[in-house]
Protein backbone atom coordinates (compact mmCIF):
# COMPACT_ATOMS: atom_id res chain seq x y z
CA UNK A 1 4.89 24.32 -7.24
CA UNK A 2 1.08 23.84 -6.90
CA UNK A 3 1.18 22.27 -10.28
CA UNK A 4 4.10 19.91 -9.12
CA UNK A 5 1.96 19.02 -6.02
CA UNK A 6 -1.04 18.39 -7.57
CA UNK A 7 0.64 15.86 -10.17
CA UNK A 8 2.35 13.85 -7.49
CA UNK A 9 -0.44 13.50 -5.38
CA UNK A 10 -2.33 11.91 -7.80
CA UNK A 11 0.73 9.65 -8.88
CA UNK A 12 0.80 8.40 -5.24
CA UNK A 13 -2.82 8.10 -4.93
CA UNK A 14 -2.93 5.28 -8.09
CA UNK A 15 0.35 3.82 -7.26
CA UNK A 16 -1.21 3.74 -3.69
CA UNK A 17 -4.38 2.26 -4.66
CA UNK A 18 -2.00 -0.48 -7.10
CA UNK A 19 -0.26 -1.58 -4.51
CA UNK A 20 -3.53 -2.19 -2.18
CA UNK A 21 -5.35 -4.16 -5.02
CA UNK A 22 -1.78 -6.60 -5.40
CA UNK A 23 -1.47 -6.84 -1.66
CA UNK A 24 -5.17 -7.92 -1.73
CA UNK A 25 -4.81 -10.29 -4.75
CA UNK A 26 -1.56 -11.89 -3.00
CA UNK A 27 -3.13 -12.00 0.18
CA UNK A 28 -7.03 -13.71 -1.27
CA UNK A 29 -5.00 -16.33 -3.66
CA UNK A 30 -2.81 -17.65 -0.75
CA UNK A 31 -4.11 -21.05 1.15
CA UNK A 32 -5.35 -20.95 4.19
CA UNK A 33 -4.22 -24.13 5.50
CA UNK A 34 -0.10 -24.75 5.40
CA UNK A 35 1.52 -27.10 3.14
CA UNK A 36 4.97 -28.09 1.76
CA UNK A 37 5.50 -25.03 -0.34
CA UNK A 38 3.72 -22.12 1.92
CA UNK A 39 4.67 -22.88 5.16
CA UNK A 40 4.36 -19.32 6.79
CA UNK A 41 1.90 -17.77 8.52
CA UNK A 42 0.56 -14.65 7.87
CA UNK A 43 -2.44 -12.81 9.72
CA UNK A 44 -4.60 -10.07 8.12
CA UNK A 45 -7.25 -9.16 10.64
CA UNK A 46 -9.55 -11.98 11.34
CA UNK A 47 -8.25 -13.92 8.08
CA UNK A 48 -5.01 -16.40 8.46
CA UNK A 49 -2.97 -17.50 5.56
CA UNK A 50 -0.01 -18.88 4.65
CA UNK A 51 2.50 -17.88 2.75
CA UNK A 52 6.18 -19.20 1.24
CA UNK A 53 8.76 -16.98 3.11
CA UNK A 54 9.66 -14.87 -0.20
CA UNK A 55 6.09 -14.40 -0.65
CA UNK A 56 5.91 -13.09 3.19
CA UNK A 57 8.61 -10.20 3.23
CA UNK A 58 7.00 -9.61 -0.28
CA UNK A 59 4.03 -8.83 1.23
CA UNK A 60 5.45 -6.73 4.20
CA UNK A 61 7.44 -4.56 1.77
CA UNK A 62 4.08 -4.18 -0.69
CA UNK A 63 2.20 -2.77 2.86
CA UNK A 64 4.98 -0.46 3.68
CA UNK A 65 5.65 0.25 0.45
CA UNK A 66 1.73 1.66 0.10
CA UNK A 67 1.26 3.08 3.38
CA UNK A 68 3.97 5.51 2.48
CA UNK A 69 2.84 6.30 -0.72
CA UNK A 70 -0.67 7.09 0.98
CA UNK A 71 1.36 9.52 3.58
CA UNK A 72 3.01 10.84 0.84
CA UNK A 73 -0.27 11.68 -1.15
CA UNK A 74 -1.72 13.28 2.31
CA UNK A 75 1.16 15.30 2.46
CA UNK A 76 0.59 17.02 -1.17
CA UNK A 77 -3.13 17.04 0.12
CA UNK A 78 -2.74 19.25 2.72
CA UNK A 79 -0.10 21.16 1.49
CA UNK A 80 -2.20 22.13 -1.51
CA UNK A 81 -4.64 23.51 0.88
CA UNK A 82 -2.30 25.58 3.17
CA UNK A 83 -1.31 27.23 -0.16
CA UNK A 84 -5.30 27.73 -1.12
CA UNK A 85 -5.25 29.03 2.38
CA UNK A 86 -2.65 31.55 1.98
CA UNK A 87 -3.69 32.70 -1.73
CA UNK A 88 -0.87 31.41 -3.28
């Protein structure tokens, strides 16, 4: 089981650290001023760009998408650790 942990922590730790980089990319590449074809806006922090509306829910599901997978590789964190804990 500690194995099993171990392995998908570290799975969800890359695909974690994947998703941040593309959210990142998708987020620097976008224009910052609107225009015909990317007429949403999206906020990140202090930084305001715009976005076509595919490329916004996109982007929503990419965030959610990591912040679970960085929950997820918490979880095997500490559970690996409550079984060092115990002596398992």
């Amino acid at each position: 089981m500690k194995r099993w942990l171990q392995r998908l922590g570290k799975v969800a730790r890359v695909a974690a650290l994947c998703g941040t980089v593309a959210w990142l990319v998708l987020t620097t590449i976008s224009p910052q001023v609107p225009d015909a074809a990317h007429p949403e806006r999206y906020a990140q922090r202090h930084d305001i760009r715009y976005v076509s509306a595919e490329m916004g829910e996109t982007l929503r599901i990419l965030l959610g998408a990591t912040f679970a997978l960085v929950l997820v590789a918490f979880g095997c964190h500490f559970a690996i650790r409550d079984m060092q804990d115990d002596g398992r």
